[in-house]
C-alpha atoms as a PDB file:
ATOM      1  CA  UNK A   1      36.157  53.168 -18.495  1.00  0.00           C
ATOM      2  CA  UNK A   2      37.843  56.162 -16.995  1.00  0.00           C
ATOM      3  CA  UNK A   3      36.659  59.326 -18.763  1.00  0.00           C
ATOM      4  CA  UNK A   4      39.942  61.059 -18.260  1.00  0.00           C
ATOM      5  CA  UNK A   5      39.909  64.418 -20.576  1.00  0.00           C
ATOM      6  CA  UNK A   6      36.214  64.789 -20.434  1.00  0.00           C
ATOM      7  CA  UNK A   7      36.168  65.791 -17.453  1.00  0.00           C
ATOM      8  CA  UNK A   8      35.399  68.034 -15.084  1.00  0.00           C
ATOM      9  CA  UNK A   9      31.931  67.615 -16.753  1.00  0.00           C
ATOM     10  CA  UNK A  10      30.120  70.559 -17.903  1.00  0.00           C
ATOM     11  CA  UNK A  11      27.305  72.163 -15.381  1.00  0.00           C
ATOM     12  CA  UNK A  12      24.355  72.097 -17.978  1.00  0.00           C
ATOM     13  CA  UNK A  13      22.823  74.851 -15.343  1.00  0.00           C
ATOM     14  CA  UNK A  14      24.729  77.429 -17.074  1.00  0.00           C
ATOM     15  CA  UNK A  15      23.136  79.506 -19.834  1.00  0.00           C
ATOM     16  CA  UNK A  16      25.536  78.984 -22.336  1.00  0.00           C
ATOM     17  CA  UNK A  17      25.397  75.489 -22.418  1.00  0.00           C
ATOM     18  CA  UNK A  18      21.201  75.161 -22.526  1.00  0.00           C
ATOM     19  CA  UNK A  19      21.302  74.497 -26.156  1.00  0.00           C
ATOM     20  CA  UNK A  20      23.341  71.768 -25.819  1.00  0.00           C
ATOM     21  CA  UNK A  21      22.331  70.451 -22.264  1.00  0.00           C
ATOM     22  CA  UNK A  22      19.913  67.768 -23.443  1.00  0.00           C
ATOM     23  CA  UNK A  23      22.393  65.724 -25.867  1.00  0.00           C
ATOM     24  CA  UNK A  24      24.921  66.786 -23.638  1.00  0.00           C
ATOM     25  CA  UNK A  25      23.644  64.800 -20.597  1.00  0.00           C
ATOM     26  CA  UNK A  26      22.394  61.987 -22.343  1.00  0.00           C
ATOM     27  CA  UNK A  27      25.835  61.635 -24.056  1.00  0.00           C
ATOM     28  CA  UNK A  28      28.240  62.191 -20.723  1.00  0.00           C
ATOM     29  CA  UNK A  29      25.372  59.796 -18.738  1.00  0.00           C
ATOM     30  CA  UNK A  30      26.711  57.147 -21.569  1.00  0.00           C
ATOM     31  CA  UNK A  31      30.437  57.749 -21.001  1.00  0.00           C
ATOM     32  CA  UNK A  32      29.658  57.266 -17.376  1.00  0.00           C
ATOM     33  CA  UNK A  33      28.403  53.813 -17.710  1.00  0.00           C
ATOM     34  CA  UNK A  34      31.565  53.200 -19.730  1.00  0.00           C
ATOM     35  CA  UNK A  35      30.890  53.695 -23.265  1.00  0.00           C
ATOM     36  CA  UNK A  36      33.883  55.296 -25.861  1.00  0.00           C
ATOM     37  CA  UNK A  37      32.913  58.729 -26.650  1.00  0.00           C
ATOM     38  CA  UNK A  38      32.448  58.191 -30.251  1.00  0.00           C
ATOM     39  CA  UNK A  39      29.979  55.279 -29.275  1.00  0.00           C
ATOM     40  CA  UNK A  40      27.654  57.318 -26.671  1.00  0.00           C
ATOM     41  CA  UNK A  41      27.458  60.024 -29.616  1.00  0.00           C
ATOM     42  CA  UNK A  42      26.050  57.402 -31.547  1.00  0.00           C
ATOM     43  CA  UNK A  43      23.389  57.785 -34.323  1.00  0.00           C
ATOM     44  CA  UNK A  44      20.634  60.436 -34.584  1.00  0.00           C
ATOM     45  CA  UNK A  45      18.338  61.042 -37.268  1.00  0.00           C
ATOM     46  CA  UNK A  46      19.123  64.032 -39.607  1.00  0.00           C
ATOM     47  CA  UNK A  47      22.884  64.431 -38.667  1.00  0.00           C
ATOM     48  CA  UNK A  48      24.944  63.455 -41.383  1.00  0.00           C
ATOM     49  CA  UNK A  49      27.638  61.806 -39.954  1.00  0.00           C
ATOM     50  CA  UNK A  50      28.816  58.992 -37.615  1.00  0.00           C
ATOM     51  CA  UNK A  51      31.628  58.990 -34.699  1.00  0.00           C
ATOM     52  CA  UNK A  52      34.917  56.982 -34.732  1.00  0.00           C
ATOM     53  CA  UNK A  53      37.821  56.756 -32.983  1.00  0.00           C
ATOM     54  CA  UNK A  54      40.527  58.842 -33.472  1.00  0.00           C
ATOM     55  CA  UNK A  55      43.135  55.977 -35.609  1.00  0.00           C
ATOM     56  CA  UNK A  56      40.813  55.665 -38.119  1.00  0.00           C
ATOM     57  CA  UNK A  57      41.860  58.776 -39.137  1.00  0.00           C
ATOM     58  CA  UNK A  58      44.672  57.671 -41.727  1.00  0.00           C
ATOM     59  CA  UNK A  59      48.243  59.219 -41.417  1.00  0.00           C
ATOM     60  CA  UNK A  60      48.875  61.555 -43.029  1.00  0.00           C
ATOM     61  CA  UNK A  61      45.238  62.479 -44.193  1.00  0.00           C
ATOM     62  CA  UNK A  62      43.345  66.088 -43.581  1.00  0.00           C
ATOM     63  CA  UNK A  63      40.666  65.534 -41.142  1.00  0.00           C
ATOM     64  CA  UNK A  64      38.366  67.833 -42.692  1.00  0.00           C
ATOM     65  CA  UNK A  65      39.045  65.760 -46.123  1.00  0.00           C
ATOM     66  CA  UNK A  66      38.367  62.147 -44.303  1.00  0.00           C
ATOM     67  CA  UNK A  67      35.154  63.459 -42.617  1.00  0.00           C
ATOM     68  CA  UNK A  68      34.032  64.507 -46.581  1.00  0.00           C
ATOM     69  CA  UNK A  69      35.232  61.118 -47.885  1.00  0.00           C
ATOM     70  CA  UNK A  70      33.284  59.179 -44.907  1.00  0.00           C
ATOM     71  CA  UNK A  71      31.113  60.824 -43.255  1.00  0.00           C
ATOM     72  CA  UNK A  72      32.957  59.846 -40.068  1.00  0.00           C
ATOM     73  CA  UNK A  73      34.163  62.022 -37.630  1.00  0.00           C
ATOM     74  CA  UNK A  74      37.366  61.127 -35.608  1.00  0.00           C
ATOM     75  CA  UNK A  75      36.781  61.594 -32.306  1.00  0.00           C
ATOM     76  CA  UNK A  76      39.438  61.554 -29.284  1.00  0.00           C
ATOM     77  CA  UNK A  77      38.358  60.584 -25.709  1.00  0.00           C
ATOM     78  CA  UNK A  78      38.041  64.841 -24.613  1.00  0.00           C
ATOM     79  CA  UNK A  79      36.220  67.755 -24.169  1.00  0.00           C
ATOM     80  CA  UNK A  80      37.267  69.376 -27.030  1.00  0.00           C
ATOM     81  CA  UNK A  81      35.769  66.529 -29.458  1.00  0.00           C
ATOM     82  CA  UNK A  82      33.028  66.174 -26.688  1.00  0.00           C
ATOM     83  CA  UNK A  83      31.724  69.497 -27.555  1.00  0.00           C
ATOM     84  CA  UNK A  84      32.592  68.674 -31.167  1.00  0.00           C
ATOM     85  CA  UNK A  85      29.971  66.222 -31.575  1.00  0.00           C
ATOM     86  CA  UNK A  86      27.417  67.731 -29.737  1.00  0.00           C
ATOM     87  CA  UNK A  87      27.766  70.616 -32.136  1.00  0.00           C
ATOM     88  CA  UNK A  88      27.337  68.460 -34.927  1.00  0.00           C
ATOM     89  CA  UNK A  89      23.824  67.149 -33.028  1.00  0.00           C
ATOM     90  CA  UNK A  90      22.973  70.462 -32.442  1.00  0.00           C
ATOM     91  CA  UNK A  91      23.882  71.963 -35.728  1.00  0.00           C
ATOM     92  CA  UNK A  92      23.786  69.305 -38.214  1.00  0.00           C
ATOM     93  CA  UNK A  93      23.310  71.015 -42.099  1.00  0.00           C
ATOM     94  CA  UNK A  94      26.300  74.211 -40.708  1.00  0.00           C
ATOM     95  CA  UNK A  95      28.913  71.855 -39.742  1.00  0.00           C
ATOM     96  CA  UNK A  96      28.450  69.452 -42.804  1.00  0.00           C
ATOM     97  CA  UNK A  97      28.351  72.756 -44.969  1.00  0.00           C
ATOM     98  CA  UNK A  98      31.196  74.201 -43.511  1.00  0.00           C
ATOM     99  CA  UNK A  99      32.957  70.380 -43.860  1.00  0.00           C
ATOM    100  CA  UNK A 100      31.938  70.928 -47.484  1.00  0.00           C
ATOM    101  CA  UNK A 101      33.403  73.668 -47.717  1.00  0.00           C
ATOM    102  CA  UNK A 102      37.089  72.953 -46.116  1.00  0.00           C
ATOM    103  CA  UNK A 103      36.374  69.914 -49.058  1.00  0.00           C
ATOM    104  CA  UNK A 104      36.362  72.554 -51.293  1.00  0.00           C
ATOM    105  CA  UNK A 105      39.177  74.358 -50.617  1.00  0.00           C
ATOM    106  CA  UNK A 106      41.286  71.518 -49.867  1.00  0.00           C
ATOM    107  CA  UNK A 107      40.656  70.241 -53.609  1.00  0.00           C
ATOM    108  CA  UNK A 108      40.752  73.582 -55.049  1.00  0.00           C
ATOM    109  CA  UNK A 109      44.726  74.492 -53.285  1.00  0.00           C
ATOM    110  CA  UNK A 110      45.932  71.582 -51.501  1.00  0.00           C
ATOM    111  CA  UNK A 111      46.902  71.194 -47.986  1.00  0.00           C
ATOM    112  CA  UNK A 112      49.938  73.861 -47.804  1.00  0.00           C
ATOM    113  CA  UNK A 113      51.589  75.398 -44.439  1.00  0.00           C
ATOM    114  CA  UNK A 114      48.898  78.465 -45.099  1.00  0.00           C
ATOM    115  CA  UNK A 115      45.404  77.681 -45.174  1.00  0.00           C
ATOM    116  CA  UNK A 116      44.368  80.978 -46.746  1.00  0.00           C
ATOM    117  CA  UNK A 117      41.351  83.155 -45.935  1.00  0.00           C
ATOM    118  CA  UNK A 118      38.066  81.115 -46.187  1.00  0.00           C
ATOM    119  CA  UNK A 119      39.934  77.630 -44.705  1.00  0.00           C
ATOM    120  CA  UNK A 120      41.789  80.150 -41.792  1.00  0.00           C
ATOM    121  CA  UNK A 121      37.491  81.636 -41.679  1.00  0.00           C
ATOM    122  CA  UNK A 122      36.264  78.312 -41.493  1.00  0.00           C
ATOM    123  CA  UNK A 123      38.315  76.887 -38.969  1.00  0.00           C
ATOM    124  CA  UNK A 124      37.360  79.812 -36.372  1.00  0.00           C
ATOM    125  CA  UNK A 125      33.688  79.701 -37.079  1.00  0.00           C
ATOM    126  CA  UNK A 126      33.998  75.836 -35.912  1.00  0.00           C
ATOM    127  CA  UNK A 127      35.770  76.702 -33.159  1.00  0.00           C
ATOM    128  CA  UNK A 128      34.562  80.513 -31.850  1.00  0.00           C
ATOM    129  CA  UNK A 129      31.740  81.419 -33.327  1.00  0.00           C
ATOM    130  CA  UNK A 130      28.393  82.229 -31.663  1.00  0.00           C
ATOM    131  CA  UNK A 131      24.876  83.298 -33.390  1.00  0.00           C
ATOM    132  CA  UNK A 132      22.749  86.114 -32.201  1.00  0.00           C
ATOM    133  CA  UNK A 133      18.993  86.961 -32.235  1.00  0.00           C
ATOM    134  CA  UNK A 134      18.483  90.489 -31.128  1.00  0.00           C
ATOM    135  CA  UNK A 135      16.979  93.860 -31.113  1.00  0.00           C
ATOM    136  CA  UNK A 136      18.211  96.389 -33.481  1.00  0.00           C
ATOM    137  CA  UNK A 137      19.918  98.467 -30.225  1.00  0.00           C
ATOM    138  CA  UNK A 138      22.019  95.712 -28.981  1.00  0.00           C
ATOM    139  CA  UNK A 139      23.430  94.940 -32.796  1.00  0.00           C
ATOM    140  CA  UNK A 140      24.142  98.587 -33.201  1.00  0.00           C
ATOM    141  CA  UNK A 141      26.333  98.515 -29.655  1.00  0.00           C
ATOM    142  CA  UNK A 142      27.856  95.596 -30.545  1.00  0.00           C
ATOM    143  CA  UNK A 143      29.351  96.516 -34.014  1.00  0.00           C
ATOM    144  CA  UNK A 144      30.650  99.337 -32.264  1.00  0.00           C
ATOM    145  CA  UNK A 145      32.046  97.667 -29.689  1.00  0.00           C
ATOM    146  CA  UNK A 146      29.818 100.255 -27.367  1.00  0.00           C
ATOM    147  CA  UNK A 147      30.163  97.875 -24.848  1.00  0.00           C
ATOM    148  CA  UNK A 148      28.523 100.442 -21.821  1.00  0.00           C
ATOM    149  CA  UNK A 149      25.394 100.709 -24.063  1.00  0.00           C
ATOM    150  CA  UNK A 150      25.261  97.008 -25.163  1.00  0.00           C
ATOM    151  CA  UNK A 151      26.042  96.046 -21.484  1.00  0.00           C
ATOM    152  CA  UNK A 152      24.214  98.582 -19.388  1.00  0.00           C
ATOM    153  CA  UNK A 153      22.339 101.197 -20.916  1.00  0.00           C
ATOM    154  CA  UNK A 154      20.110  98.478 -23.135  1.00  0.00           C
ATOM    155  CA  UNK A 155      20.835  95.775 -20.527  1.00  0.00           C
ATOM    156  CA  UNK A 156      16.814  95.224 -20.544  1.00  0.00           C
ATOM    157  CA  UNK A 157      16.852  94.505 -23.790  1.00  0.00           C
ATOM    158  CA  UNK A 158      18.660  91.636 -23.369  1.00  0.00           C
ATOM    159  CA  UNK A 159      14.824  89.645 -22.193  1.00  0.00           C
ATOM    160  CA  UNK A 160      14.082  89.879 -26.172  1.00  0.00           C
ATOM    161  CA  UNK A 161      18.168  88.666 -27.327  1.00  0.00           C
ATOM    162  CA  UNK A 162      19.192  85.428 -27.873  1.00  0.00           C
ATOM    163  CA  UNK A 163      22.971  84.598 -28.048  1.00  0.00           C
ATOM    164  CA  UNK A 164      23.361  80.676 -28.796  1.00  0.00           C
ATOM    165  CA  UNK A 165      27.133  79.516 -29.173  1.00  0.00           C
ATOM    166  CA  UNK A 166      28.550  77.181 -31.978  1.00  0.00           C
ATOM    167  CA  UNK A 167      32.220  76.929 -31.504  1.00  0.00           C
ATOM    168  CA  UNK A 168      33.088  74.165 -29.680  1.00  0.00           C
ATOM    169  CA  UNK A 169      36.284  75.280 -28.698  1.00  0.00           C
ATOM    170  CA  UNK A 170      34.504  77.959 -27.257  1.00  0.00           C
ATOM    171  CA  UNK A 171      32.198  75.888 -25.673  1.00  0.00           C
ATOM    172  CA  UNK A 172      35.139  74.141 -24.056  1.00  0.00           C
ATOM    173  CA  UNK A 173      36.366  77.026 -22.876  1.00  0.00           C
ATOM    174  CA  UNK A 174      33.567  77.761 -20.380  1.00  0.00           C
ATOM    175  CA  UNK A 175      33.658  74.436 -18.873  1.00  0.00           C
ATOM    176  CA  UNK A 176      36.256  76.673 -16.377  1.00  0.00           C
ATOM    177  CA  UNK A 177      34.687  80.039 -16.992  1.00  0.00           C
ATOM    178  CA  UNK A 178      36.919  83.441 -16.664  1.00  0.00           C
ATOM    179  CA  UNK A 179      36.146  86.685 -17.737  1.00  0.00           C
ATOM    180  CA  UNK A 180      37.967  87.429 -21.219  1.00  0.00           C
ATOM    181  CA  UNK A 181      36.318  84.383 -23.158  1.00  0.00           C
ATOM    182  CA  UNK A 182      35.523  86.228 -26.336  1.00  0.00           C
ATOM    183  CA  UNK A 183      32.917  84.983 -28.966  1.00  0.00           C
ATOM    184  CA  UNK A 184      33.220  85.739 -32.652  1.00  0.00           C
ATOM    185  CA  UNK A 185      29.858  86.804 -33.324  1.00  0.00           C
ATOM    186  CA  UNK A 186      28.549  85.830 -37.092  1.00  0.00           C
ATOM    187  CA  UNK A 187      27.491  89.375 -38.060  1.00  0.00           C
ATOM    188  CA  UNK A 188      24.123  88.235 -39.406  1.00  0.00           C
ATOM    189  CA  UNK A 189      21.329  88.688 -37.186  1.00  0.00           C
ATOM    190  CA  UNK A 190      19.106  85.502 -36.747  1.00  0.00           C
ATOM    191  CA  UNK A 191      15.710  86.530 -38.419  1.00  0.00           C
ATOM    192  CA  UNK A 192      13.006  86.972 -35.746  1.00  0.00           C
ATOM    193  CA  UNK A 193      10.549  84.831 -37.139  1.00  0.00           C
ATOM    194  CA  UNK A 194      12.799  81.798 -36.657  1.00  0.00           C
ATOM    195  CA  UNK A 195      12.310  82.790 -32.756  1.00  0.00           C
ATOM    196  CA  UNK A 196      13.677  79.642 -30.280  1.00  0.00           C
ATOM    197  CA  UNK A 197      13.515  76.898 -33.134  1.00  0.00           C
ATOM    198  CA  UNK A 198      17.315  76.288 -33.487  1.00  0.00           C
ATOM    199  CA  UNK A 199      16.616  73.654 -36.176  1.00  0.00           C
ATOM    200  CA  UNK A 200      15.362  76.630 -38.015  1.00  0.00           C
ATOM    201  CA  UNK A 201      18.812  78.849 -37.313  1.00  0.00           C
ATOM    202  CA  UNK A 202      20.806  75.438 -38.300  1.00  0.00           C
ATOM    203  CA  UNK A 203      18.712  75.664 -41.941  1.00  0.00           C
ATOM    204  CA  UNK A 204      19.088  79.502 -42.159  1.00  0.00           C
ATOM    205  CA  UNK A 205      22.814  78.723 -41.445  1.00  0.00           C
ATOM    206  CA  UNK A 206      24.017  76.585 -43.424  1.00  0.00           C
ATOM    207  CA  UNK A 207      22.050  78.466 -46.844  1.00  0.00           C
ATOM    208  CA  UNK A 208      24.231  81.620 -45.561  1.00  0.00           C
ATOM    209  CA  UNK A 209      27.995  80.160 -45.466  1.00  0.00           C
ATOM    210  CA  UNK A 210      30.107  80.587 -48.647  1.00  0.00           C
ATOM    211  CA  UNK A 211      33.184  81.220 -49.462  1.00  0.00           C
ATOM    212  CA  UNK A 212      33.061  84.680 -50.059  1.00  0.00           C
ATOM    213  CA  UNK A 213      31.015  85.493 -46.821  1.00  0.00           C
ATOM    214  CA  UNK A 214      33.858  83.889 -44.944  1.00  0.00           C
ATOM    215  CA  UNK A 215      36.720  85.249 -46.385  1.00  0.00           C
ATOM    216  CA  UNK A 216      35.117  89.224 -45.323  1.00  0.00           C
ATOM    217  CA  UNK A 217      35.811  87.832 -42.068  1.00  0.00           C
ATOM    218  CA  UNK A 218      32.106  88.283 -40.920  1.00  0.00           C
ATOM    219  CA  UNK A 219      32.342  88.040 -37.339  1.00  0.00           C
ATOM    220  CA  UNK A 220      32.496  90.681 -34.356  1.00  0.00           C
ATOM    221  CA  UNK A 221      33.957  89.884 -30.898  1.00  0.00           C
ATOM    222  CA  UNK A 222      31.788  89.782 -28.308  1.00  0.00           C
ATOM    223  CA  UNK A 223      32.845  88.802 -24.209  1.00  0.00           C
ATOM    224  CA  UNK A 224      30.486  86.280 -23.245  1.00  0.00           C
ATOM    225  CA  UNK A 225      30.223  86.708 -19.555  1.00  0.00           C
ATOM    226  CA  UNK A 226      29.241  90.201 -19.691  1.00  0.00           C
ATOM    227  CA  UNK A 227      25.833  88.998 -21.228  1.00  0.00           C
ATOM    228  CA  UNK A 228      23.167  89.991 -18.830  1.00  0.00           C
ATOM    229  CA  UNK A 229      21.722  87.018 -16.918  1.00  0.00           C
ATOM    230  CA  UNK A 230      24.989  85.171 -17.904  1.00  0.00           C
ATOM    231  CA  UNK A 231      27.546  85.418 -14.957  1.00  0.00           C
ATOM    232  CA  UNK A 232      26.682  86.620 -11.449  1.00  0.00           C
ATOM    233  CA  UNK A 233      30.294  89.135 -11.206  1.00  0.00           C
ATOM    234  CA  UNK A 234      28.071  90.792 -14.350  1.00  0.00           C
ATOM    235  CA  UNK A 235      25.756  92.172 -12.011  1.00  0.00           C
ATOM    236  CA  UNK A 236      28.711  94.043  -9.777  1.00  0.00           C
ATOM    237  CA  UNK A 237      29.371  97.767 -10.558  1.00  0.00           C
ATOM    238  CA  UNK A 238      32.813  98.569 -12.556  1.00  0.00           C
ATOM    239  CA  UNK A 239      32.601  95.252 -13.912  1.00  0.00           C
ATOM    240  CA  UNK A 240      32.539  96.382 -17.800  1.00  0.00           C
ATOM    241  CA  UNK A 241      35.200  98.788 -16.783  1.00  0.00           C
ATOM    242  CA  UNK A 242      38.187  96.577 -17.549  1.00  0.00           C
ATOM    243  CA  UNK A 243      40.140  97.503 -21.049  1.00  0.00           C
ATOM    244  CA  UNK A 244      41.625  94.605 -20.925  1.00  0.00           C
ATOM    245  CA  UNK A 245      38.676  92.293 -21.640  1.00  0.00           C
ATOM    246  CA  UNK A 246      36.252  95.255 -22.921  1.00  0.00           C
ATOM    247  CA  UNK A 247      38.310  96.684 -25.304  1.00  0.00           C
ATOM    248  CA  UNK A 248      37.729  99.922 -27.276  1.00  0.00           C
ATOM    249  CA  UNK A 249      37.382  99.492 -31.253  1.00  0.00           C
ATOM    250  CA  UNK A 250      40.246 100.187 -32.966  1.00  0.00           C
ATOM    251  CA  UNK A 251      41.182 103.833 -34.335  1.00  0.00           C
END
């Protein structure tokens, strides 16, 4: 089988993709020897879900409704859904949660040409959103889009941060890397004492997404290249000093 859209393949070297490097390798080291996407997924204990192909979606029917229904999870032969299900490996109990929640909104307004606040905060934590574990410094820079102190003045305390993404659109993304990728940050810190465990973030997760927290719109942006240890060009003077992609907050 030719793997087509999933490729170029992902260089699981790079420090945003460590989370995911172990399923993703085993997974793409499937496709290679000529397995569907959906099948090299395949089954793993404690996610919720299995992977189909993409028709067994019927027409007319809202994914996020059919994946509630089934438990299945259409899945078309690229990166996009490539990153999908590893997120759903990675992450299990926040993307089912989030899954139930679409559910919920679905049944509660219908599928209409406007999704409405929590489905429209839903569908860009799936795709953008990234989870941070951090000194008290670097969250204080970040909500105010300091980006010279978040970047360079506390740049050492970037050895005690950990940013791990979620979105796999995001995720996608930096497959091809350039400069202005942009994270939505969730805006609540990941306690300490869960330190590296990211089974322990996916529980904490999933207990903190409602409705309500969604529709605030709970996220701050956040250019993932500039993270220290990140991108080499990070390390070159003036390279924060670009409006375009470090932009000031808002008046």
């Amino acid at each position: 089988m030719e793997a087509g859209g999933l490729k170029p393949w992902p260089d699981w070297n790079a420090a945003w993709f460590a989370p995911l490097a172990d399923h993703g390798k085993a997974v793409s080291s499937a496709i290679e020897q000529g397995q569907p996407l959906p099948q090299a997924l395949g089954a793993q204990p404690g996610c919720p879900v299995r992977f189909v192909p993409q028709d067994a979606l019927p027409p007319g029917m809202a994914y996020e409704q059919f994946i509630f229904d089934t438990a299945q999870v259409p899945t078309r032969e690229n990166l996009h859904d490539f990153f999908n299900g590893l997120c759903w490996r990675r992450f299990p109990l926040t993307k089912q949660r989030l899954n139930q929640l679409q559910a919920s909104e679905i049944a509660a307004a219908g599928i209409g040409s406007v999704r409405g606040p929590v489905r429209d905060a839903l569908t860009l934590f799936d795709e953008n959103a990234a989870l941070l574990q951090a000194p008290e410094p670097i969250w204080d820079a970040l909500l105010a889009r300091d980006w010279q102190a978040l970047f360079v003045t506390h740049r050492a305390l970037w050895t005690e941060a950990r940013l791990v993404l979620f979105g796999h659109a995001l995720l996608e993304k930096l497959v091809a890397p350039y400069k202005s990728i942009t994270a939505h940050v969730f805006r609540d810190t990941v306690p300490p004492a869960l330190a590296d465990d990211l089974a322990a973030w996916d529980t904490w997760l999933a207990a903190r997404l409602d409705g309500p927290t969604l529709a605030s719109k709970p996220f701050t942006p956040l250019p993932v290249l500039g993270v220290p240890g990140w991108w080499p060009a990070n390390e070159v003077a003036g390279f924060y000093d670009d409006p375009a992609v470090f932009r000031a907050p808002r008046a």
